[in-house]
Protein backbone atom coordinates (compact mmCIF):
# COMPACT_ATOMS: atom_id res chain seq x y z
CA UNK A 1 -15.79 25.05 -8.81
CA UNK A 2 -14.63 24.91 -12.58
CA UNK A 3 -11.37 23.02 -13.17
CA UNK A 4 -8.93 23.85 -15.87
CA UNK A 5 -7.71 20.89 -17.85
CA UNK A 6 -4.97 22.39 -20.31
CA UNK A 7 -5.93 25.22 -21.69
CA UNK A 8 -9.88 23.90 -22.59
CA UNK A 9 -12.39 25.51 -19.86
CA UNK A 10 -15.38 23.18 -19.71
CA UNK A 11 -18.79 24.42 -18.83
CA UNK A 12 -20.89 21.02 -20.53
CA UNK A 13 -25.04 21.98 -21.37
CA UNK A 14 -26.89 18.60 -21.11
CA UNK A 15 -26.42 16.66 -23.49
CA UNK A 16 -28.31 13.49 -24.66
CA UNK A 17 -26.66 10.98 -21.83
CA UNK A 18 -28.66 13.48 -19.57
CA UNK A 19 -32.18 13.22 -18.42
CA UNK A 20 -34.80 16.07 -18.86
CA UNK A 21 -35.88 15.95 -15.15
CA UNK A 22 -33.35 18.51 -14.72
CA UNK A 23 -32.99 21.47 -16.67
CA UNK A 24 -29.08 22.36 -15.09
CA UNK A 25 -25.94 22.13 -16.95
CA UNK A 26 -23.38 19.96 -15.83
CA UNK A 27 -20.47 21.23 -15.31
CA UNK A 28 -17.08 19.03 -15.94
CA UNK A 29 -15.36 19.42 -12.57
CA UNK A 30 -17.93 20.79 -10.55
CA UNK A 31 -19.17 18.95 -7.32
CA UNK A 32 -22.49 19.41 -7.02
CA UNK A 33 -24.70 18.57 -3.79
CA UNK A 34 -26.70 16.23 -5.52
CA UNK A 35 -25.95 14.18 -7.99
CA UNK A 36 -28.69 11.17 -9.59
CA UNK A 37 -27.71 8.71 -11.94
CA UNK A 38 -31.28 7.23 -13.50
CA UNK A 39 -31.63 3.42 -14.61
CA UNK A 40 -27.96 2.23 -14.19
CA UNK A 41 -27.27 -1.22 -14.84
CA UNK A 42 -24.32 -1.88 -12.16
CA UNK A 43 -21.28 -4.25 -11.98
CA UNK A 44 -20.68 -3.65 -7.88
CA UNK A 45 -16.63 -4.31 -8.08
CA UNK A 46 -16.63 -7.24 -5.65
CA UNK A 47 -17.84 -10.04 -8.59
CA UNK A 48 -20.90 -10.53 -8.30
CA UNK A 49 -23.12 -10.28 -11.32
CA UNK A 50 -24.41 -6.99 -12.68
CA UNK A 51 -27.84 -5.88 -11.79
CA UNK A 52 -30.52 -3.46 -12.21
CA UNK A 53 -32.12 -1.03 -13.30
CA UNK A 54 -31.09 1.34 -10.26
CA UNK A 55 -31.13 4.59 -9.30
CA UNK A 56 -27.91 5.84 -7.51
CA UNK A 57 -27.60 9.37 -5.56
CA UNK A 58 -24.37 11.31 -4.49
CA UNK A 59 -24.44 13.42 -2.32
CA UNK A 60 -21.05 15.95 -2.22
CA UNK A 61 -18.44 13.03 -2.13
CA UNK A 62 -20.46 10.12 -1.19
CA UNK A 63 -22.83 7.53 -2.60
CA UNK A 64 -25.90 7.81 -0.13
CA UNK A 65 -28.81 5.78 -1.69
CA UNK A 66 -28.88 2.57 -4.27
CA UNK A 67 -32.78 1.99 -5.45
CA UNK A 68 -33.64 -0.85 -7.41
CA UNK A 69 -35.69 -0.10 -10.13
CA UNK A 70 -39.14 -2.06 -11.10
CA UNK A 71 -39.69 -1.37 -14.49
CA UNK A 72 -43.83 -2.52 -14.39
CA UNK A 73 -44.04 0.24 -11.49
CA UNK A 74 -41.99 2.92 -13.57
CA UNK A 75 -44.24 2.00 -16.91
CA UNK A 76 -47.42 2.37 -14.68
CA UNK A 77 -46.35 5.69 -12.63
CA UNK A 78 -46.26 3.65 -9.50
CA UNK A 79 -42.67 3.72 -8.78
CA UNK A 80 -41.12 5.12 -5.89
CA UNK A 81 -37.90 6.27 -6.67
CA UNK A 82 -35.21 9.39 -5.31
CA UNK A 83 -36.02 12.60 -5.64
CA UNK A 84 -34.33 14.87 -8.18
CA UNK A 85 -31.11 16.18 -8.18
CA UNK A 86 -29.56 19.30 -9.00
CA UNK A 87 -28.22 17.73 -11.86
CA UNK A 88 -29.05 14.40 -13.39
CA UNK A 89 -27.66 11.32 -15.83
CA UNK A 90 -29.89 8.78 -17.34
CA UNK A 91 -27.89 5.93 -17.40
CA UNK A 92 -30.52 3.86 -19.66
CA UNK A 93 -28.45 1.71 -22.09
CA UNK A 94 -25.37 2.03 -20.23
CA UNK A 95 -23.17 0.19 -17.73
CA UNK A 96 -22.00 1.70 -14.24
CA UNK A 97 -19.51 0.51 -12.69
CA UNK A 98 -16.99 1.31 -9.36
CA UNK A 99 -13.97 4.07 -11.10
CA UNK A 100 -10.91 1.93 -11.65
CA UNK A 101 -7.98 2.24 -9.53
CA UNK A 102 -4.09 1.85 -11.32
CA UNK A 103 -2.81 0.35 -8.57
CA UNK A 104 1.09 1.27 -10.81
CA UNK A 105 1.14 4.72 -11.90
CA UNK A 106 3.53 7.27 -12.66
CA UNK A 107 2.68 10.93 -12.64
CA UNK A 108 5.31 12.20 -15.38
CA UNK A 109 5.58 15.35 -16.69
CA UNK A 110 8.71 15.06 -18.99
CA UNK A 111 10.27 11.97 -20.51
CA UNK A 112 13.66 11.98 -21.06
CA UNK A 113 15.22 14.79 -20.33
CA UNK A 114 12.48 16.92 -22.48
CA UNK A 115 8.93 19.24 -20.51
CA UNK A 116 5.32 17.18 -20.98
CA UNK A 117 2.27 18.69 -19.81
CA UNK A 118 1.34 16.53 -16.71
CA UNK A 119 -2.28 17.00 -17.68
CA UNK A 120 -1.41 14.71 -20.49
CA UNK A 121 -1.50 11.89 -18.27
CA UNK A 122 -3.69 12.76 -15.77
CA UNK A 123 -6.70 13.52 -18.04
CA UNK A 124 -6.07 10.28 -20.09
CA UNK A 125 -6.32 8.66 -16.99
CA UNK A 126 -9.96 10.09 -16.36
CA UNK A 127 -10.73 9.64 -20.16
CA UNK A 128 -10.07 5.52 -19.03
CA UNK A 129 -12.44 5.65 -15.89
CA UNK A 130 -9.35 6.03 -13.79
CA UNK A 131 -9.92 7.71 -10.49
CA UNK A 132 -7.43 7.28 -8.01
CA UNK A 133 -3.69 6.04 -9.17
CA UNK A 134 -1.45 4.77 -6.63
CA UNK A 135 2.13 7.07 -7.80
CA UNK A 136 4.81 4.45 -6.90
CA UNK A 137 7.62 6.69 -8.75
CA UNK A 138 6.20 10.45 -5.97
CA UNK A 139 8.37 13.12 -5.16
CA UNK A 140 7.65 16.16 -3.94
CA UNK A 141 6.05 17.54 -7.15
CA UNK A 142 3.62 14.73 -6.52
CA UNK A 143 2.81 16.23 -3.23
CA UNK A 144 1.75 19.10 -4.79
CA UNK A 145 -0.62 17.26 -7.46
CA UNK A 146 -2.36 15.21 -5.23
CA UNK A 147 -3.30 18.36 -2.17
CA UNK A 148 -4.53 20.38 -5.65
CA UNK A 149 -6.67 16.80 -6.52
CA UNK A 150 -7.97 16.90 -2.85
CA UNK A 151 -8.93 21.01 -3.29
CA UNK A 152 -10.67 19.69 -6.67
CA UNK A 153 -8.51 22.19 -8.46
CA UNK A 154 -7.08 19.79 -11.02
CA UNK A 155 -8.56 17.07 -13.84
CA UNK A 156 -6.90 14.73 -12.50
CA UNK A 157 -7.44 10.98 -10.28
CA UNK A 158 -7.21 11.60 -6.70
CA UNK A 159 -3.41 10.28 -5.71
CA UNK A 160 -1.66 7.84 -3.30
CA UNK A 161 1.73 8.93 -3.63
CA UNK A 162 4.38 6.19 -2.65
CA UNK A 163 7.63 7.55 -1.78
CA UNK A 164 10.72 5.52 -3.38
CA UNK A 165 13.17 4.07 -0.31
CA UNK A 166 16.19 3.86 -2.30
CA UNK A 167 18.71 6.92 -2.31
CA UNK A 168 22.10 7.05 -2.00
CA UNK A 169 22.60 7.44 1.87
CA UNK A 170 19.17 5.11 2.84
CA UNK A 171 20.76 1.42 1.68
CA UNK A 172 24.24 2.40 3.30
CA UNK A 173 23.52 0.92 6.98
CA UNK A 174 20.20 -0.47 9.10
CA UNK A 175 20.36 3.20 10.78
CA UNK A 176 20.43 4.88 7.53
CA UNK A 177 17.67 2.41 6.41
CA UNK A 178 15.09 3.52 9.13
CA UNK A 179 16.15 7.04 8.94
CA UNK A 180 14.82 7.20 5.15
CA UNK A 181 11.83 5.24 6.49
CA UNK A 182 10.95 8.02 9.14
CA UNK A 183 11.80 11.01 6.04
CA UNK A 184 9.19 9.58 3.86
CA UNK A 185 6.12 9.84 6.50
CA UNK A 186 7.52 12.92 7.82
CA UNK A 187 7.01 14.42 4.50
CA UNK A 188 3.61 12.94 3.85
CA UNK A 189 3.65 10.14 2.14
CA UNK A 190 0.94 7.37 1.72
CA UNK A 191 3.67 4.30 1.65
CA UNK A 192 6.87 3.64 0.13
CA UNK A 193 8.14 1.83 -3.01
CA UNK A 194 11.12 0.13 -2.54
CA UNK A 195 13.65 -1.24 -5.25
CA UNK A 196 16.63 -3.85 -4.52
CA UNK A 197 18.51 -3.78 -1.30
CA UNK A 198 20.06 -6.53 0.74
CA UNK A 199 18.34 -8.71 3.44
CA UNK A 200 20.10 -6.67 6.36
CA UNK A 201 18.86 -3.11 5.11
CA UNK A 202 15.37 -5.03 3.81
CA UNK A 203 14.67 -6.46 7.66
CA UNK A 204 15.30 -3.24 9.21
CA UNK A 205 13.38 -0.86 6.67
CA UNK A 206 10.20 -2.90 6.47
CA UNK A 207 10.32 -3.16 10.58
CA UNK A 208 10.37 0.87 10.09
CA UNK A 209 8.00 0.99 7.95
CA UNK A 210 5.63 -0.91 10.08
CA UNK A 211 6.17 1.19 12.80
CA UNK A 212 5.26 4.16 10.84
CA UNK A 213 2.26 2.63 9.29
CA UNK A 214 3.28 3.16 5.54
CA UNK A 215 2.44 -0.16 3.47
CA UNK A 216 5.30 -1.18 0.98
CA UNK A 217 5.28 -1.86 -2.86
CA UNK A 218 8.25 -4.00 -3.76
CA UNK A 219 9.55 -3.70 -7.25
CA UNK A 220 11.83 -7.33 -7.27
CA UNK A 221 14.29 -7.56 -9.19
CA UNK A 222 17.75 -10.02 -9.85
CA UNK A 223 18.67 -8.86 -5.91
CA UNK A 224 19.57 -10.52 -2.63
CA UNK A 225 16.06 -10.46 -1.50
CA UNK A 226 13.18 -12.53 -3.46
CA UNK A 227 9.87 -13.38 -2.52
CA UNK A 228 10.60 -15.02 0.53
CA UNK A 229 11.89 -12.43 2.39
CA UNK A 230 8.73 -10.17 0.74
CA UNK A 231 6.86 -13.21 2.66
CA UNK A 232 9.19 -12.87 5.76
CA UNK A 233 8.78 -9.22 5.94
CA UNK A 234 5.80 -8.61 5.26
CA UNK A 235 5.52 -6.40 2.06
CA UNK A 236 2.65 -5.18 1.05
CA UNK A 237 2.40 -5.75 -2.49
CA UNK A 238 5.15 -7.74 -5.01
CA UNK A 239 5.13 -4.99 -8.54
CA UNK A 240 5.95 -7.34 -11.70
CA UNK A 241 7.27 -10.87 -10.97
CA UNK A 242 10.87 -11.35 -10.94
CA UNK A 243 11.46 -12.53 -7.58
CA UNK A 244 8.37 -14.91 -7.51
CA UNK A 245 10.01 -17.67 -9.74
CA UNK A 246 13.12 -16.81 -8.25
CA UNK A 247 12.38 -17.86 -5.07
CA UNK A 248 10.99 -21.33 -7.15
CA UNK A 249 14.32 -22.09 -8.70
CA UNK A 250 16.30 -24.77 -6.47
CA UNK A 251 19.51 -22.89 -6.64
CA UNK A 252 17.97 -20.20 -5.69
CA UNK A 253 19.13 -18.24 -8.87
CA UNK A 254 18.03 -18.28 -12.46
CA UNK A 255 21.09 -19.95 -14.77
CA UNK A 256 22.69 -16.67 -16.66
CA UNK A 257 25.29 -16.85 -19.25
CA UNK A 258 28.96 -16.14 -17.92
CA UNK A 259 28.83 -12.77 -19.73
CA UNK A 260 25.59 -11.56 -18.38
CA UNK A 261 25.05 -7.89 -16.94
CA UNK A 262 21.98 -7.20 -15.17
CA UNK A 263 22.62 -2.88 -15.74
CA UNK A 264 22.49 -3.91 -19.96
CA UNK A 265 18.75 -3.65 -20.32
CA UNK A 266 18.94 -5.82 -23.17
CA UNK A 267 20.52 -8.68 -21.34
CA UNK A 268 17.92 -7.81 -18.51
CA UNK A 269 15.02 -8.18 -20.27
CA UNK A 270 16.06 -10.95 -22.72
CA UNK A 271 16.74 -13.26 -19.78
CA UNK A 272 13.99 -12.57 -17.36
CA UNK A 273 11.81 -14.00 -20.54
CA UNK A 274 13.27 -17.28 -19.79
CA UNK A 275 12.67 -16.82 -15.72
CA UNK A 276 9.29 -18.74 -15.54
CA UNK A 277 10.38 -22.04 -17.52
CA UNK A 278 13.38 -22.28 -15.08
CA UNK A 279 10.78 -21.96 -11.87
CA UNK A 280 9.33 -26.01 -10.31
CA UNK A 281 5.94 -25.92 -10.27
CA UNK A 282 5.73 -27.75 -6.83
CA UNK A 283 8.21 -25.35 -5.08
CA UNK A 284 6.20 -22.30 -6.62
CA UNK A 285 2.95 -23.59 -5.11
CA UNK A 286 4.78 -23.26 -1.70
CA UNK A 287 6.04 -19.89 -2.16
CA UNK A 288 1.84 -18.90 -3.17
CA UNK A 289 0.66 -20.22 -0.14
CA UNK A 290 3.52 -18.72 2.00
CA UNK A 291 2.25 -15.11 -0.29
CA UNK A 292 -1.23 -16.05 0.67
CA UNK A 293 -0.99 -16.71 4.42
CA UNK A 294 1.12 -13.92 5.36
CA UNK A 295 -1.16 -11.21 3.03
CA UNK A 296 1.53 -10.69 0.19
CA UNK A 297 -0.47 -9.14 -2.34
CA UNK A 298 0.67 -9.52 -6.41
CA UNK A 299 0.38 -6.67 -8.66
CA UNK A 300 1.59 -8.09 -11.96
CA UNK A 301 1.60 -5.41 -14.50
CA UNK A 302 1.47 -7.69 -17.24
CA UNK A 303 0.65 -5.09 -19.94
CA UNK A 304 4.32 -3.14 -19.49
CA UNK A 305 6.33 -6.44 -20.56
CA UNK A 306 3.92 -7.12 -23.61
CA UNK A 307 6.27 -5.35 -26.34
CA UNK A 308 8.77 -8.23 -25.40
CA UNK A 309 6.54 -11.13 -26.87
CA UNK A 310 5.17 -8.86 -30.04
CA UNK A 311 7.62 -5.83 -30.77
CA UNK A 312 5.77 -4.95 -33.75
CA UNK A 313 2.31 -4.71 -32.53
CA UNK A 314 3.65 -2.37 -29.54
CA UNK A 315 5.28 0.15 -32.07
CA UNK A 316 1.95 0.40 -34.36
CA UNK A 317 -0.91 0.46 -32.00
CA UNK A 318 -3.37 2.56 -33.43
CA UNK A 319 -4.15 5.10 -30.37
CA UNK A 320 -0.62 6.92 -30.68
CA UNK A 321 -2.05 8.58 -33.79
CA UNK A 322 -3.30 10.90 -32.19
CA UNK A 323 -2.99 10.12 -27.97
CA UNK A 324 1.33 9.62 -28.17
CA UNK A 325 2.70 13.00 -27.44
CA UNK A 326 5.81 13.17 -29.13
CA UNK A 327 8.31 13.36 -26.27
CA UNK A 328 6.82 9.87 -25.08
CA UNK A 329 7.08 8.96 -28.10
CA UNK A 330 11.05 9.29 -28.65
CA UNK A 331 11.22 8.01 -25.20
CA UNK A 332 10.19 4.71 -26.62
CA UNK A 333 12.83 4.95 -29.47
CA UNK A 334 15.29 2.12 -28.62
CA UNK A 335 18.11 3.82 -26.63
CA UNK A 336 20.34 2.52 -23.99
CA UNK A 337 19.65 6.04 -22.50
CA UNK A 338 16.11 5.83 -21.71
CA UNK A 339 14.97 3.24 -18.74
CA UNK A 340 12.93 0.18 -20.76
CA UNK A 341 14.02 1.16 -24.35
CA UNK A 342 16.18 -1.69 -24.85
CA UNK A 343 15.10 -3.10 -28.16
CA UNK A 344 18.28 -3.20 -29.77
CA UNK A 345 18.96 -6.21 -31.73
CA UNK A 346 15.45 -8.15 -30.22
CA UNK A 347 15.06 -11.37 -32.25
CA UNK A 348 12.68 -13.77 -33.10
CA UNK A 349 14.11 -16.51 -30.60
CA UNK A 350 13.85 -13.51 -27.83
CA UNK A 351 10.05 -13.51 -28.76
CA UNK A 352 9.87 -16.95 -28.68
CA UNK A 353 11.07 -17.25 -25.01
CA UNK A 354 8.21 -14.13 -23.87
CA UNK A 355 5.47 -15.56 -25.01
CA UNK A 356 6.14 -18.83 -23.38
CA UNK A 357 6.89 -16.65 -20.48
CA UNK A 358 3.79 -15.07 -20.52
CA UNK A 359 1.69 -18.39 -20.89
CA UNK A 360 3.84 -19.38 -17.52
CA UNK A 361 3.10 -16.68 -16.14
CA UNK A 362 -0.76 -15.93 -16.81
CA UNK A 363 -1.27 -19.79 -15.49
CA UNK A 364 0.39 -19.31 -12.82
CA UNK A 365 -1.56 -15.96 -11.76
CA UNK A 366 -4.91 -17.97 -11.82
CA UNK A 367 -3.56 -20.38 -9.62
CA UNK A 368 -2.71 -17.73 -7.39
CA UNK A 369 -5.82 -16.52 -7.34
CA UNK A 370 -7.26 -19.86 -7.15
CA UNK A 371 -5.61 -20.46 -3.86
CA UNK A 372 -6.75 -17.54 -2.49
CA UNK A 373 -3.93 -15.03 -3.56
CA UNK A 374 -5.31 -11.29 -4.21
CA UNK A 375 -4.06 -10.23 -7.15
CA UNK A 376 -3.90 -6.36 -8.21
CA UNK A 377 -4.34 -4.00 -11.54
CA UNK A 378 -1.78 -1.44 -12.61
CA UNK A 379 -0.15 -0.23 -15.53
CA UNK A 380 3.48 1.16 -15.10
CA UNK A 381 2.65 3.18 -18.03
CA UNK A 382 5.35 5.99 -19.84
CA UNK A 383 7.75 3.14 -19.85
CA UNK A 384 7.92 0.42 -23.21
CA UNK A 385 5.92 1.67 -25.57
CA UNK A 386 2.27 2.19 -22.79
CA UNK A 387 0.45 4.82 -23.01
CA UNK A 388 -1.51 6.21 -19.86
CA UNK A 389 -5.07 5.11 -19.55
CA UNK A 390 -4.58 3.14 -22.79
CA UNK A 391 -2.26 0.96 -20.46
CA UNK A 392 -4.76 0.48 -17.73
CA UNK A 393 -7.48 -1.21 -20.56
CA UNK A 394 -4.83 -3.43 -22.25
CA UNK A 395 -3.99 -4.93 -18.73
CA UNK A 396 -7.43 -5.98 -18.12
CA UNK A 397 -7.64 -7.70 -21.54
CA UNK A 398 -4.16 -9.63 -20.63
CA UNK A 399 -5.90 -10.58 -17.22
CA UNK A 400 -8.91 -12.08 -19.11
CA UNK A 401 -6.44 -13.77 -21.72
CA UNK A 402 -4.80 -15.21 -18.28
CA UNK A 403 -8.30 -17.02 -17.82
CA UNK A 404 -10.10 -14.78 -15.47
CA UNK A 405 -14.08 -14.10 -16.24
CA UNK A 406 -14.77 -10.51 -16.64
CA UNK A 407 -16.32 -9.68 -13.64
CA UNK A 408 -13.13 -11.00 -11.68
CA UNK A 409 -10.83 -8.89 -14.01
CA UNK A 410 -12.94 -5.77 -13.08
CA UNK A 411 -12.94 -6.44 -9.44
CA UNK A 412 -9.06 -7.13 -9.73
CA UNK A 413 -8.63 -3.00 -10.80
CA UNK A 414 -11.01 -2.22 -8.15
CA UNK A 415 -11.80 -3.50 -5.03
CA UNK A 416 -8.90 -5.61 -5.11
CA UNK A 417 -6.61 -2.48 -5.73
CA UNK A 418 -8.59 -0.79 -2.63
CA UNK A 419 -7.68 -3.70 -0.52
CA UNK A 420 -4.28 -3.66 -1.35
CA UNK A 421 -4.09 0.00 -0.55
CA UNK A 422 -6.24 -0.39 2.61
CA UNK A 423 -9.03 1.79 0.87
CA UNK A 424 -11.84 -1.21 0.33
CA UNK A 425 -13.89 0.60 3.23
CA UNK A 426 -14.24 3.08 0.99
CA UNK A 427 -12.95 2.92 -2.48
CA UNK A 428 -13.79 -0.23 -4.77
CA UNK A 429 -17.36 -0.50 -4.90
CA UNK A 430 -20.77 1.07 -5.95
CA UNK A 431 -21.92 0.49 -2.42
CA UNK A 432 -23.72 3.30 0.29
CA UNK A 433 -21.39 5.33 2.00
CA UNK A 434 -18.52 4.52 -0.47
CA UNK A 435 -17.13 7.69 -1.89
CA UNK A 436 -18.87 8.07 -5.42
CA UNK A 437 -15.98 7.12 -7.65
CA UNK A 438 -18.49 5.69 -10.52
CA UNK A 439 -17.95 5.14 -14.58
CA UNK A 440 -20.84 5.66 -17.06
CA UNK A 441 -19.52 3.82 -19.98
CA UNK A 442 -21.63 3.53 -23.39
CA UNK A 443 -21.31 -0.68 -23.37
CA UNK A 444 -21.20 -3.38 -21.49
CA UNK A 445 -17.45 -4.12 -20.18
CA UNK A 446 -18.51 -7.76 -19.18
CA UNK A 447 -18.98 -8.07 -23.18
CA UNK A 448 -15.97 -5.87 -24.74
CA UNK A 449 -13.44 -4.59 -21.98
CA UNK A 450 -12.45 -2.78 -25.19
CA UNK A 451 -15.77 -0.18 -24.60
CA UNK A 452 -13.05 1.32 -21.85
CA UNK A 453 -11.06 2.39 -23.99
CA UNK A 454 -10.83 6.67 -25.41
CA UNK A 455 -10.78 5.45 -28.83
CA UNK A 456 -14.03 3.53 -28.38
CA UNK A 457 -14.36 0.39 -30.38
CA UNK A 458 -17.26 -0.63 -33.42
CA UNK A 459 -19.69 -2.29 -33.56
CA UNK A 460 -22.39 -3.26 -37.09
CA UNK A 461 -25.76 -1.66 -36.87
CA UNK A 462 -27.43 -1.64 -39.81
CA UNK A 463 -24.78 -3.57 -42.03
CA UNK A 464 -22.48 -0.42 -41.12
CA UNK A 465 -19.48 0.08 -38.88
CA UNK A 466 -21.03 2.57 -35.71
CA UNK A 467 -18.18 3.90 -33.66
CA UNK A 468 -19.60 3.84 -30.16
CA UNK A 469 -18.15 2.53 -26.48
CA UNK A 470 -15.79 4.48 -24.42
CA UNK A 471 -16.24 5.87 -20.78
CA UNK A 472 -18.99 8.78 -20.42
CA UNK A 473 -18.60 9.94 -17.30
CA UNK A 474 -15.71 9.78 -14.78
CA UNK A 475 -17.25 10.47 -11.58
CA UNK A 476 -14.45 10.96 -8.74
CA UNK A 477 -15.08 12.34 -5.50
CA UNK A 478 -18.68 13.19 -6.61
CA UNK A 479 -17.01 15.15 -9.13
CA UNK A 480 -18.16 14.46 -12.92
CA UNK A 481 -15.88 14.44 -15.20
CA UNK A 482 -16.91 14.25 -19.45
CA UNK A 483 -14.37 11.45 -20.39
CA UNK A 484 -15.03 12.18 -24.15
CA UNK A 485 -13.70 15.62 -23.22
CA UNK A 486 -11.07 15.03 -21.81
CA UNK A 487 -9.71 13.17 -24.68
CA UNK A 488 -10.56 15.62 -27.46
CA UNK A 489 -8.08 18.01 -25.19
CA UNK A 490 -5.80 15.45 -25.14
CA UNK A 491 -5.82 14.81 -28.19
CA UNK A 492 -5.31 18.91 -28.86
CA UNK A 493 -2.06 18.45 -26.79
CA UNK A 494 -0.89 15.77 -28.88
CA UNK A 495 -1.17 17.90 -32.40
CA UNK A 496 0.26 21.45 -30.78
CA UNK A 497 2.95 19.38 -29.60
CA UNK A 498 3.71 18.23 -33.09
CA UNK A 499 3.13 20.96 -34.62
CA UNK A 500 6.17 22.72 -32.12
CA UNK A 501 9.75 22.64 -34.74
């Protein structure tokens, strides 16, 4: 089947990332029975060491034969390796590795008020390697999206839509709490997102949501509840961080001015920079090993908070060029209107206070981890000046600046993020029998997580500047996917847009 992406129809002829043995085009977006990717070096997704050569085959959906390579036997025609497929992609020079998972996405298409193409997101996702996003902002357009993903009738990552508890009616009573639980399976959805409620509501809406068998991502925020109760409860996964230091601070509540207002973003976000200094060390160390032994999971989308600590270098990144559609982009515009636009009046002192909140909070992740935490990957992109895909990559660089080695940051966006969605049987890994969710990318990620980047990166060959990197191939579902591609139409969207009076 041939997938429209936009308005671009893709029908690929081999190009030189694919090996002769086959003479067939590949097709972007076409499943085909067999599928061989030739001399792969592979990072597995569960941190151990890369290895190879191998020889991987997918068959419709699934991965269904690994082959190590011996490159004496190849060199001497001796070597026994799978037989062709009906189409083929030598790997040589490349690194394979399991397709990441953005364990915080939002499937948007409009920004304030004003129409965006959904495909705008959805194929910069699979530009970035992304194949499946958990939606933690789905409604019933998201529904839609992720049965067309499943019919393979869309460029787009396959979709865990979480449905968002909080409405008018569902925080009102325990009744109405369990009631809201029960409408959100009812109408198909993978788990629920919830935002602030109190304990009473919090108590009877997880118990619900056990029954029905729908994990829980908790956005905390300056609420009733912290981490505690998360721990108490038994939440699946804590989104950002507020209520983790919270539930450190002896008083139990971080020391605001008299005229602070949690509903003025800009008193918000100025303040929660100057959460983690207020935290005590020993009493966080409790609350991590209360996270760790009852399975609370930490997704810290540290990339979405980044413009606080470094306004500048958040308004003039590079990509949006030519990747920031324009109605994102006067999203971003400082406006008391737009959720996460609150830059009005940020200061020097105010970017003092982040990026001592950041070095807080990055060592406090690795202890996490270090005590046997599981820590997550997403990007909460289309909010504070991310970009999707391009959101995804920076995260993974933050989680290396935190102190984690490469391999650990990769596993962290993959089979961590299958684990926390109860997927690692499945998703997460270049493994046998694991759906064939696999990234060619021209680099080595272990070396330059930049290579996952659309843009690319550089490097010097010859004393000049080569532009090279970026992912390949998306592979999701057995389905390949030109990542190069999909960026040029992105990229198409992006000028028409602007081009629009």
């Amino acid at each position: 089947m041939r997938i429209k992406t936009g308005t671009l129809l893709f029908a690929l002829v081999l190009t030189a990332a694919i090996t002769q043995i086959s003479p067939a085009q590949i097709e972007s977006g076409k499943r085909y029975q067999r599928l061989v990717i030739r001399n792969a070096i592979v990072i597995d997704g569960n941190g151990t060491p890369a290895s190879g050569p191998k020889d991987i085959v997918v068959e419709n959906d699934r991965i269904t034969a690994i082959v190590n390579i011996d490159p004496v036997a190849v060199k001497e025609g001796t070597a026994r390796r799978p037989a062709k497929g009906d189409v083929e992609i030598d790997a040589e020079g490349r690194y394979v590795m399991p397709g990441l998972i953005n364990l915080h996405g939002h499937t948007h298409d409009g920004r304030g008020g004003k129409a965006m193409p959904v495909e705008y997101c959805q194929m910069l996702w699979l530009a970035h390697g992304i194949t499946t996003i958990r939606d933690v902002g789905a409604y019933a357009k998201t529904l839609e999206w992720r049965a067309q993903v499943e019919r393979n009738e869309i460029a787009s990552p396959r979709v865990f839509a979480y449905g968002v508890f909080n409405t008018g009616e569902s925080t009102k009573n325990e009744q109405a709490a369990r009631e809201r639980v029960r409408q959100l399976k009812r109408e198909g959805y993978d788990g629920m997102k919830l935002f602030g409620v109190d304990r009473d509501i919090m108590a009877a809406l997880m118990d619900e949501a056990k029954k029905q068998g729908l994990r829980v991502a908790h956005h905390t925020g300056v609420e009733e509840t912290n981490t505690w109760d998360d721990i108490r409860f038994g939440t699946t996964s804590i989104e950002h961080w507020y209520g983790i230091p919270e539930a450190a601070i002896a008083n139990g509540r971080q020391n605001y001015p008299p005229d602070y207002n949690y509903n003025d973003e800009v008193d918000r976000f100025r303040y929660a920079g100057r959460l983690w200094r207020e935290a005590e060390w020993d009493r966080l160390m409790k609350v991590f090993d209360a996270m760790i032994e009852g399975g609370v999971a930490w997704n810290p989308t540290l990339n979405i908070y980044e413009a606080s600590r470094d306004l500048q270098r958040a308004q003039t990144q590079p990509h949006y060029t030519e990747y920031l559609h324009p109605v994102l982009g006067e999203f971003f515009i400082p406006n008391p209107a737009n959720h996460g636009s609150y830059f009005i009046g940020w200061t020097s002192t105010d970017e003092a206070y982040w990026k001592e909140n950041y070095r807080i909070w990055m060592k406090a992740l690795k202890e996490f981890e270090r005590r046997g935490g599981l820590i997550g990957a997403g990007e909460d992109a289309g909010f504070i000046y991310q970009v999707y895909g391009f959101g995804l990559i920076r995260e993974l660089e933050l989680h290396q600046e935190a102190g984690f080695d490469p391999l650990m940051v990769i596993r962290h966006a993959t089979g961590n993020n299958a684990k926390i969605m109860g997927k690692d049987d499945e998703l997460g890994r270049i493994r046998v029998g694991y759906k064939a969710d696999i990234l060619v990318v021209n680099g080595n990620p272990l070396e330059d997580l930049k290579v996952l980047y659309a843009t690319g990166t550089e490097e010097i060959r010859d004393g000049k500047a080569v532009k090279t990197g970026g992912v390949e191939w998306t592979i999701r579902d057995g389905v390949p996917f030109h990542a190069p591609t999909l960026a040029a139409e992105v990229r198409k969207i992006v000028a028409d847009a602007k081009r629009v009076p």
